[in-house]
C-alpha atoms as a PDB file:
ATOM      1  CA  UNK A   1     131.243  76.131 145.613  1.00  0.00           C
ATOM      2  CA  UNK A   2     128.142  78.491 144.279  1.00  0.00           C
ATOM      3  CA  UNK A   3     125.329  78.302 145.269  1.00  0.00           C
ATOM      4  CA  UNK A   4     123.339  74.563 145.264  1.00  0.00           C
ATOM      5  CA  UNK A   5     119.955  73.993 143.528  1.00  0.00           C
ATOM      6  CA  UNK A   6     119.175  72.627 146.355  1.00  0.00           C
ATOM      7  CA  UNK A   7     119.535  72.218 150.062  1.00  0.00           C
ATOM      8  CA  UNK A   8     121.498  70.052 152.684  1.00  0.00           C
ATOM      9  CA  UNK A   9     117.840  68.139 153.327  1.00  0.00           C
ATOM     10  CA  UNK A  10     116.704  68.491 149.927  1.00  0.00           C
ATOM     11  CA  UNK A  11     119.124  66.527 147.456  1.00  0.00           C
ATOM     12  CA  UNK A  12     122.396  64.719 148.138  1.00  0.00           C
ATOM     13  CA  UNK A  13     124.260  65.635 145.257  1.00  0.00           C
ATOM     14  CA  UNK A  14     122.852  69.345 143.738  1.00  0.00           C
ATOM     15  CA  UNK A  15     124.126  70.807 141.051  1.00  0.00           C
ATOM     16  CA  UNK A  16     124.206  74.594 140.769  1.00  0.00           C
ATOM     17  CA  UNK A  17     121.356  77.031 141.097  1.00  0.00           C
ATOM     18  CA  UNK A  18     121.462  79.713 138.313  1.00  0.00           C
ATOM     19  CA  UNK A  19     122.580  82.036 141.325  1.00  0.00           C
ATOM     20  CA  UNK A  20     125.370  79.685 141.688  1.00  0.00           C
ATOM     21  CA  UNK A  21     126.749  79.634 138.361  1.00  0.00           C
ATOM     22  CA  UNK A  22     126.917  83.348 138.173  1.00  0.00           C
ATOM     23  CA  UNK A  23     129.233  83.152 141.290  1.00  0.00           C
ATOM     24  CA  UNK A  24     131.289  80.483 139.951  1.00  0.00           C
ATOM     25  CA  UNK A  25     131.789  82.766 136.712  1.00  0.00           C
ATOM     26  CA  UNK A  26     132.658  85.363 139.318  1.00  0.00           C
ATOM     27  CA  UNK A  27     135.099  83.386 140.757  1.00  0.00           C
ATOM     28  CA  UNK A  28     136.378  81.539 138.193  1.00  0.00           C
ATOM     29  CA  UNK A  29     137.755  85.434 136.973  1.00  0.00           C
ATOM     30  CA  UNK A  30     138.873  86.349 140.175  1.00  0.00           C
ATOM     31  CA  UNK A  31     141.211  83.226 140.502  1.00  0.00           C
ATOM     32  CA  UNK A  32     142.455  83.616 137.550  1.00  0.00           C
ATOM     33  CA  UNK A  33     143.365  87.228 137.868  1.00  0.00           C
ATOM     34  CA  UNK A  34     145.014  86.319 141.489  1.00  0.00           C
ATOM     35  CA  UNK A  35     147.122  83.650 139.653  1.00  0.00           C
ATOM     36  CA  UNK A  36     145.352  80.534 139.743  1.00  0.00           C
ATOM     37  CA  UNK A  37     146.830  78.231 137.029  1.00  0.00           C
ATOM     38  CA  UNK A  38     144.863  74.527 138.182  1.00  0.00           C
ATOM     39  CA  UNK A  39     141.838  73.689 139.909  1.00  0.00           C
ATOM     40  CA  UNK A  40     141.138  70.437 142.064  1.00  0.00           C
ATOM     41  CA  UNK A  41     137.496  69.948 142.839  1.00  0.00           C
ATOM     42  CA  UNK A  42     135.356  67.695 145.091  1.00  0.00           C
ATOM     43  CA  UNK A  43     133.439  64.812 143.043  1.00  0.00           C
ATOM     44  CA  UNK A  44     130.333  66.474 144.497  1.00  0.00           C
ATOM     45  CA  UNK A  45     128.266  67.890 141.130  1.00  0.00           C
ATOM     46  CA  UNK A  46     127.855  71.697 142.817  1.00  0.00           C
ATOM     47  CA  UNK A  47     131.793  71.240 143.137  1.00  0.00           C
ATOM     48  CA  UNK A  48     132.638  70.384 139.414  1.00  0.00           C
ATOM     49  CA  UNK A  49     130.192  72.781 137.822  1.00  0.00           C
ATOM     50  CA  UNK A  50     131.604  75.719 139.975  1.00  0.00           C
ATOM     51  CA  UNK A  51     134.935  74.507 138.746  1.00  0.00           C
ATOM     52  CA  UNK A  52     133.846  74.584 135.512  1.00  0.00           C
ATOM     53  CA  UNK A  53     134.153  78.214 133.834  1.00  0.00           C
ATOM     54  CA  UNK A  54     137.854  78.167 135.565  1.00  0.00           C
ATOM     55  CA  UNK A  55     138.537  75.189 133.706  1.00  0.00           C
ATOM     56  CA  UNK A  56     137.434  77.275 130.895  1.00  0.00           C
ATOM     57  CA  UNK A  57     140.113  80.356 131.450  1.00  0.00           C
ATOM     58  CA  UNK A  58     142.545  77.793 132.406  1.00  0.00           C
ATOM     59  CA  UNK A  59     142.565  75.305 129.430  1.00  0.00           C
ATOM     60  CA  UNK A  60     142.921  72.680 132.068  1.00  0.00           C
ATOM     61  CA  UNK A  61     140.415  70.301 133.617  1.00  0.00           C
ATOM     62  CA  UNK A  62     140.298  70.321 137.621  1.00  0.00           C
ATOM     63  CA  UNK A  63     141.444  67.040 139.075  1.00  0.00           C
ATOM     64  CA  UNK A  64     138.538  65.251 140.924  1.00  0.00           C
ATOM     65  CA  UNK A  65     140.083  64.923 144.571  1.00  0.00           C
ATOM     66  CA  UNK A  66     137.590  62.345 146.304  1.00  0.00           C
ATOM     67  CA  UNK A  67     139.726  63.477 149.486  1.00  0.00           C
ATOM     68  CA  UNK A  68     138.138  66.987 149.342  1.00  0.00           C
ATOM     69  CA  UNK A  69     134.882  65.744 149.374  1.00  0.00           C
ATOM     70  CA  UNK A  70     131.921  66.096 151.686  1.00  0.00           C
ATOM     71  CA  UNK A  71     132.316  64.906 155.708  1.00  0.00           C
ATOM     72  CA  UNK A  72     130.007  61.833 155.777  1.00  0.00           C
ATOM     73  CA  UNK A  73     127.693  61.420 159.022  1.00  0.00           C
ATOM     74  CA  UNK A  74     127.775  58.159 161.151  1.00  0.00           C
ATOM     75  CA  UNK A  75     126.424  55.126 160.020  1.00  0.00           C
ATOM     76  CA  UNK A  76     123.084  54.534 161.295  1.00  0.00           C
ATOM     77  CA  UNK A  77     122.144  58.568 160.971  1.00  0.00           C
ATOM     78  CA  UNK A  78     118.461  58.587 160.674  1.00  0.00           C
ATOM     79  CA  UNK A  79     118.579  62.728 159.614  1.00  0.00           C
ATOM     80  CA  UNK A  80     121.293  63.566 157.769  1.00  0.00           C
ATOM     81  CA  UNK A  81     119.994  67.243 157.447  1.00  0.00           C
ATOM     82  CA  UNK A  82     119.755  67.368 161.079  1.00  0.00           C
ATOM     83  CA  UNK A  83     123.278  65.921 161.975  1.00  0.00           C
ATOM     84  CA  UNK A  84     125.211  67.791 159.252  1.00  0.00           C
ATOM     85  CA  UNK A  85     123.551  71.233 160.985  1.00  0.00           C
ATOM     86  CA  UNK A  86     124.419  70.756 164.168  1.00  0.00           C
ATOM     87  CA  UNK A  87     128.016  69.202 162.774  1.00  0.00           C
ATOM     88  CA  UNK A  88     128.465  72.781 161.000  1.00  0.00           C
ATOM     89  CA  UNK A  89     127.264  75.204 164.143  1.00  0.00           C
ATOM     90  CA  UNK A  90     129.995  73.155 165.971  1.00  0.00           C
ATOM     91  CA  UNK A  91     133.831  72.894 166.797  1.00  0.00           C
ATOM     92  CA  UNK A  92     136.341  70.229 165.134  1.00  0.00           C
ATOM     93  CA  UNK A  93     136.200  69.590 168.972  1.00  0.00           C
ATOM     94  CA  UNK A  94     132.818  68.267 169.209  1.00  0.00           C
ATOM     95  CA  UNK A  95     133.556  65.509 166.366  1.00  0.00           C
ATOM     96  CA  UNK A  96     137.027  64.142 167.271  1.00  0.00           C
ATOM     97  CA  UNK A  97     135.910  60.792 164.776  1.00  0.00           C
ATOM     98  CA  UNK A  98     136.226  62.982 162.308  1.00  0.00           C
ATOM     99  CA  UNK A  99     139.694  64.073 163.071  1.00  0.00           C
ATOM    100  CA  UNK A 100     141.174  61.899 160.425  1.00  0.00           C
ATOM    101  CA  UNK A 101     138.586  63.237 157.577  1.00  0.00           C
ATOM    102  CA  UNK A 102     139.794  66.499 158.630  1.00  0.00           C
ATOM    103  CA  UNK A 103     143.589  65.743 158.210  1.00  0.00           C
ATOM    104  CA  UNK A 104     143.221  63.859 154.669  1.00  0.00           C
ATOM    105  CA  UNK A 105     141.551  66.750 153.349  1.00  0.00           C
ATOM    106  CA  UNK A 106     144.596  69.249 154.501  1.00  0.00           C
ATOM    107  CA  UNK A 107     146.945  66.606 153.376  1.00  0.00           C
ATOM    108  CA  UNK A 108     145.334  66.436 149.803  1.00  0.00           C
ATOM    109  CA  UNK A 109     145.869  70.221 149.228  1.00  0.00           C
ATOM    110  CA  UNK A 110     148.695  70.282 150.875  1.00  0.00           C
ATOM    111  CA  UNK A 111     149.796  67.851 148.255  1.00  0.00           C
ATOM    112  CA  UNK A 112     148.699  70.241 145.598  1.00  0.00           C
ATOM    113  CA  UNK A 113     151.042  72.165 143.158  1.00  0.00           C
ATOM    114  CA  UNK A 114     151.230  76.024 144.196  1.00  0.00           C
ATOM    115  CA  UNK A 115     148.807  78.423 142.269  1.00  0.00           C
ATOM    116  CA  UNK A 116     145.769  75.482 142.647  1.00  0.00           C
ATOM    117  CA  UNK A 117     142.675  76.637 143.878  1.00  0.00           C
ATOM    118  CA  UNK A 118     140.148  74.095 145.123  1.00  0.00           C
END
């Protein structure tokens, strides 16, 4: 996705800085020059609004793919801010509960038709 309005610590579901949808613009031609012809986004709102100007070039709507969507933190986090930074500095390794996040998101674009972008 572009860049969010806001950070990890700051907002739990951002949309796009003005930064951000000049990169999703940016990408949005790039994919479709490469030979994008769908796009499947996270329901996160930074997610759809980079999707957005693709959507525009493609004449399609992305498909909302809940399985795509952010890795949630254990129940009973008291920081989220704190536990997603250490979760990204890590390895897959370090959260094997999450092992089964990890594969439903592969499987779901996996799934996908070729020439998606996500």
């Amino acid at each position: 996705h572009g860049e969010a309005a806001a950070g990890w610590g700051e907002h739990l579901d951002p949309g796009l800085s003005a930064l951000g949808r000049t990169q999703a613009e940016g990408a949005a031609r790039r994919l479709a020059e490469a030979g994008a012809r769908a796009a499947g986004s996270s329901p996160m709102r930074r997610c759809i609004e980079t999707a957005q100007p693709f959507e525009r070039l493609a004449g399609a709507a992305a498909a909302i793919l809940p399985a795509v969507g952010e890795i949630r933190e254990p129940p009973g986090t008291a920081d989220r801010h704190a536990w997603l930074s250490g979760a990204m500095t890590g390895a897959w390794s370090d959260l094997p509960t999450y092992e089964g996040w990890r594969r439903a998101v592969l499987a779901a674009v996996e799934a996908l038709p070729d020439e998606t972008a996500v």
